[in-house]
Protein backbone atom coordinates (compact mmCIF):
# COMPACT_ATOMS: atom_id res chain seq x y z
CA UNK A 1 -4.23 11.88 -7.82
CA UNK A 2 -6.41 11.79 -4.53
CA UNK A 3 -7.78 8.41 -3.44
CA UNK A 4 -10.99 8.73 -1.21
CA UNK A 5 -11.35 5.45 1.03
CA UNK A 6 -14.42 4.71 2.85
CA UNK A 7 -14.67 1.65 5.86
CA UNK A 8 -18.34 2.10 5.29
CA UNK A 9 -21.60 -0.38 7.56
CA UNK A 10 -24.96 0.90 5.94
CA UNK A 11 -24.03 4.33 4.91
CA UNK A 12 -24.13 5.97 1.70
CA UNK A 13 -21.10 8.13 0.82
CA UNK A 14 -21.09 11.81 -1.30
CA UNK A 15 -17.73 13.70 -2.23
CA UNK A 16 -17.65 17.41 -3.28
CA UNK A 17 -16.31 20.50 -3.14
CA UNK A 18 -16.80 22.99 -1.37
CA UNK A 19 -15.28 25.97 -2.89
CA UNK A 20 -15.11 26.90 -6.40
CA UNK A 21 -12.83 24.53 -7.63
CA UNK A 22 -15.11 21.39 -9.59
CA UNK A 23 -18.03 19.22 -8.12
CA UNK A 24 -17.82 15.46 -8.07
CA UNK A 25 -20.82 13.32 -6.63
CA UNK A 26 -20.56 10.24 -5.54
CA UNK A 27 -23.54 8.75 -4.87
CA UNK A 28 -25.70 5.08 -3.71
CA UNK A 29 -22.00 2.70 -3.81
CA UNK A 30 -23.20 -0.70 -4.74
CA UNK A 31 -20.89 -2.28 -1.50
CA UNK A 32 -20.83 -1.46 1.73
CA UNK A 33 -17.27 -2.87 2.50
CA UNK A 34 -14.35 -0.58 1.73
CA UNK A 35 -14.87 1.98 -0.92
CA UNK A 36 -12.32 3.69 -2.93
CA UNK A 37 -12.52 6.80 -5.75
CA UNK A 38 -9.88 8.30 -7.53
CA UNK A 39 -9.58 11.63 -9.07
CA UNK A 40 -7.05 12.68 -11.83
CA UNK A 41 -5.32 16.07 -10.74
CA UNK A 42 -7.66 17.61 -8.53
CA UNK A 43 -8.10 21.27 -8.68
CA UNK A 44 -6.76 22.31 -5.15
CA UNK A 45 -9.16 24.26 -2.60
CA UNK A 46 -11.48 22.47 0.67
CA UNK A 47 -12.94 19.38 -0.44
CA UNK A 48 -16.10 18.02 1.93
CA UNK A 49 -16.61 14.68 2.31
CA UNK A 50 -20.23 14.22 3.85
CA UNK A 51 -21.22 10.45 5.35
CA UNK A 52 -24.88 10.07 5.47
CA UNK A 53 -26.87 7.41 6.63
CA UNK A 54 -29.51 5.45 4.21
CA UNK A 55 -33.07 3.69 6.24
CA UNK A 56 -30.85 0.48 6.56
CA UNK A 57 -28.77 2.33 9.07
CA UNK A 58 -29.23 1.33 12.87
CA UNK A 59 -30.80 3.73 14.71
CA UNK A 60 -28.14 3.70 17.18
CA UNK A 61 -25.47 3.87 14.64
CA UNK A 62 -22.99 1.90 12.92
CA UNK A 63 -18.73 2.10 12.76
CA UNK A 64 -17.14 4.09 9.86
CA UNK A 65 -13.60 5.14 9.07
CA UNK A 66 -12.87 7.75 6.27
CA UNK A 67 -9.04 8.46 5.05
CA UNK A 68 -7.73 10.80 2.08
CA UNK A 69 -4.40 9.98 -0.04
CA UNK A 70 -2.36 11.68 -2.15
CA UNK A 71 -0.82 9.10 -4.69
CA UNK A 72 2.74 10.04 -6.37
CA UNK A 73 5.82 11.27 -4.91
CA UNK A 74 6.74 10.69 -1.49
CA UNK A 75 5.54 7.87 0.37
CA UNK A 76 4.47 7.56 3.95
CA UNK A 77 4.28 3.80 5.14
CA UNK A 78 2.13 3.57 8.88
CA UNK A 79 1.93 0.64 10.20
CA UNK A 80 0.88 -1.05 13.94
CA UNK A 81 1.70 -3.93 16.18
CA UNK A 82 -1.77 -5.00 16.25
CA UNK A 83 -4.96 -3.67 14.60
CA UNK A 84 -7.10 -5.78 17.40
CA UNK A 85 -5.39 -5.22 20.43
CA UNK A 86 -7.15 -5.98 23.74
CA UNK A 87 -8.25 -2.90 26.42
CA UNK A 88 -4.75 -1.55 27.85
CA UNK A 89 -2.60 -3.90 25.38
CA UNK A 90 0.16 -1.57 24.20
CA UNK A 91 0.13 -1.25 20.30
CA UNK A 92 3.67 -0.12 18.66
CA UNK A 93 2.77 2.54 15.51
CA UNK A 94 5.77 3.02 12.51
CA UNK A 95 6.41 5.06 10.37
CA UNK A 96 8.65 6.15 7.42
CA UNK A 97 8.92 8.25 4.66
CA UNK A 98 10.61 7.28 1.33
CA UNK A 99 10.98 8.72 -2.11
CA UNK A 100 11.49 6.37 -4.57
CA UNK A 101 12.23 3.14 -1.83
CA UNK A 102 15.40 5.72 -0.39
CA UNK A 103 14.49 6.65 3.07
CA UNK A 104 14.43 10.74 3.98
CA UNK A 105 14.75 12.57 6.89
CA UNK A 106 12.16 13.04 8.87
CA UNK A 107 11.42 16.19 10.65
CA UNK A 108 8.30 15.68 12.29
CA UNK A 109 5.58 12.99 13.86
CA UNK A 110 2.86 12.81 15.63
CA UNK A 111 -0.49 10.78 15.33
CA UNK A 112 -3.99 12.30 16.06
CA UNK A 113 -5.51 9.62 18.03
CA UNK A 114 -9.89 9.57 17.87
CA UNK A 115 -11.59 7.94 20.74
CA UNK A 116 -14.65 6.12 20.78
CA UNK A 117 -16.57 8.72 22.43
CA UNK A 118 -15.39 11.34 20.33
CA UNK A 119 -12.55 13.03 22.44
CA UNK A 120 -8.74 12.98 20.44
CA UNK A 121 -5.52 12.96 21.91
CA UNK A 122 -2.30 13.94 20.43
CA UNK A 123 0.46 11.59 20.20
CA UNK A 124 4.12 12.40 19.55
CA UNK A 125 5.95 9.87 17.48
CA UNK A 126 10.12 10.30 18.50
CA UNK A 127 12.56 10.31 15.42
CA UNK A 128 15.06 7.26 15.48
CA UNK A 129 16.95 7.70 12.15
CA UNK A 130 14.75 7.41 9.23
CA UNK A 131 11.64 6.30 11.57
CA UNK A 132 9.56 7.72 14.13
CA UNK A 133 8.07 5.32 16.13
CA UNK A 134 6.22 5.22 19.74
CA UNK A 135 3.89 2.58 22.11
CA UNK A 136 0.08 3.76 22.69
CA UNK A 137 -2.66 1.93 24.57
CA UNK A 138 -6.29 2.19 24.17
CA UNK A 139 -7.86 2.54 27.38
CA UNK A 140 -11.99 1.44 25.99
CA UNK A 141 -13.66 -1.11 23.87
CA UNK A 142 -14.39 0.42 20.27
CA UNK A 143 -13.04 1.85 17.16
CA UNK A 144 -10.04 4.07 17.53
CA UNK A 145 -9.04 6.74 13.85
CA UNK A 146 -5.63 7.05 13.97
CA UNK A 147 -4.40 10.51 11.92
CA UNK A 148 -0.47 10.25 10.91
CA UNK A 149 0.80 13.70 10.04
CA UNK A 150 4.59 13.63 9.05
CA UNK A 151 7.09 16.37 7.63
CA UNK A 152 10.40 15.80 5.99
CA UNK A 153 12.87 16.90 3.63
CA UNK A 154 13.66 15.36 0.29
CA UNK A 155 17.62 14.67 -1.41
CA UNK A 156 17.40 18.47 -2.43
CA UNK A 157 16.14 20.08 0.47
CA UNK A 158 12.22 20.28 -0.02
CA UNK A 159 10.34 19.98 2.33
CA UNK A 160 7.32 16.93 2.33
CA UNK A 161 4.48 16.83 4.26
CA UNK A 162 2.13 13.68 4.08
CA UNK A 163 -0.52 11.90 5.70
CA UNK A 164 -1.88 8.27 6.36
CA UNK A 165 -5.14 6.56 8.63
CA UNK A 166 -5.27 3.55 10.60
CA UNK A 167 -8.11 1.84 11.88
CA UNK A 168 -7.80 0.06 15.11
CA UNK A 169 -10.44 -1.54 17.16
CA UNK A 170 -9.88 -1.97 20.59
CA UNK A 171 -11.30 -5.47 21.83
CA UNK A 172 -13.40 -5.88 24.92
CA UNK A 173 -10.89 -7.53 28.20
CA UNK A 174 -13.31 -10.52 28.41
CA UNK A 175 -13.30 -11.15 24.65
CA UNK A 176 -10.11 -13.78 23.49
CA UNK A 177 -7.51 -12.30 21.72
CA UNK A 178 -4.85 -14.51 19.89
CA UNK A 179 -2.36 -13.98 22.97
CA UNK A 180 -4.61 -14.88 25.64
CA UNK A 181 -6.27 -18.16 23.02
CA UNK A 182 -2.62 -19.19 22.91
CA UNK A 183 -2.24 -19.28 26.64
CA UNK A 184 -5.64 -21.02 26.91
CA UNK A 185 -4.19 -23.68 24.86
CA UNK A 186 -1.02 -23.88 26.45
CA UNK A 187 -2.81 -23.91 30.03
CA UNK A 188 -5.28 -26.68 28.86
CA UNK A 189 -2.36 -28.69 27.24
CA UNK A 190 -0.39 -28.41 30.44
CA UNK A 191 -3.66 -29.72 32.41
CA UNK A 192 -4.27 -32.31 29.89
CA UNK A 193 -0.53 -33.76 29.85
CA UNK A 194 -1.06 -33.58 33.61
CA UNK A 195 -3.60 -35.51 34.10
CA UNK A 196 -2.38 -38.40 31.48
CA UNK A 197 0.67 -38.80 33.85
CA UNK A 198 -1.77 -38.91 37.25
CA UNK A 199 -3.47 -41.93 34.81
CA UNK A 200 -0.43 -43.44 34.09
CA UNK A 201 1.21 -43.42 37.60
CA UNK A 202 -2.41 -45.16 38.54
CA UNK A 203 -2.05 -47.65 36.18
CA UNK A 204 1.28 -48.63 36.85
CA UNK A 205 0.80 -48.59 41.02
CA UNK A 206 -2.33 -50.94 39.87
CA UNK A 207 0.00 -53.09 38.14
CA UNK A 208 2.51 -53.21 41.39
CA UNK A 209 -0.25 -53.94 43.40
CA UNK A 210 -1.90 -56.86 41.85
CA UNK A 211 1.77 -58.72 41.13
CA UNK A 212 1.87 -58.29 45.19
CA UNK A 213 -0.86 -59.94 45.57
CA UNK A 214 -0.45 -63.05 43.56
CA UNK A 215 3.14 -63.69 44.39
CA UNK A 216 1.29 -64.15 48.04
């Protein structure tokens, strides 16, 4: 079974085939949030997946993310750090391949990294047992397609190739993230607690003062 999923703002989604090998539609989705279609045993060949925009579409776009996945067998399991990272924060991708929840041996990694402004970058992903893992940093504001392509062998020898998608949206420098809110909060706490003792020491050197002055 192959699982189409859509991260869709004001677009309308079609599937089909291209060669001879069975035509599915799909056509007007009724959300316009994350979309998903199944389809029993697929008859193999190139499949098209077209995006095209409806007249509540922006005329200077909108974000989308599309990912295919093959369900049964093998499993891949991606995963990053952070899926809002700030520009330059370094994000830490994962992942694994299991058959069955027993790890196999991996091969192969890399991830296919898709800029913003449409340039990709190839990313190796070094093997560390059972995992391949590696740091990448977005360098601009926007949304970021991540491609994981990973080969490895199975208990008997076979060799298994699978895929996975990420979605990662780089945050603007000037826009909070949760590290830099907690250091807001821990700088204004520290200022706060500051200035409590500054009104404390007042009030005591008050409070020294005045018993001075009637004990003259």
């Amino acid at each position: 079974m192959v699982r189409a999923l859509a991260k869709i703002q004001k677009f309308r989604l079609k599937l089909r085939a291209v060669e001879d090998n069975g035509l599915i539609v799909v056509d007007d989705p009724s959300t316009l949030i994350y979309l998903g279609y199944g389809f029993q045993n697929p008859k193999p060949g190139v499949w098209k997946v077209t995006l095209q925009t409806t007249d509540f579409t922006p005329d200077s776009g909108a974000d989308y993310a599309l990912s295919a996945q093959y369900v049964g067998g093998a499993t891949l399991k991606a995963t990053a750090s952070t899926l809002l990272p700030a520009v330059n924060e370094s994000v830490s991708i994962t992942v694994s391949l299991d058959l069955g929840g027993q790890p196999l041996s991996l091969d192969s990694a890399q991830a296919i990294v898709h800029r913003p402004d449409g340039t990709s970058e190839t990313v190796a992903l070094p093997i560390t047992g059972s995992q391949a893992s590696t740091d990448w940093t977005p360098t601009e504001a926007g949304l970021y397609g991540v491609d994981i392509q990973v080969a490895g062998r199975a208990p008997d020898g076979a060799a298994i190739e699978r895929a996975a998608f990420l979605t990662i949206e780089a945050q603007p420098v000037n826009r909070p993230t949760a590290k830099n809110l907690a250091m807001i909060g821990g700088g204004v706490a520290i200022v706060i607690t500051m200035i409590a003792g500054a009104a404390m020491m007042i009030a005591v050197l008050l409070r020294v003062a005045l018993r001075k002055k009637r004990s003259r």
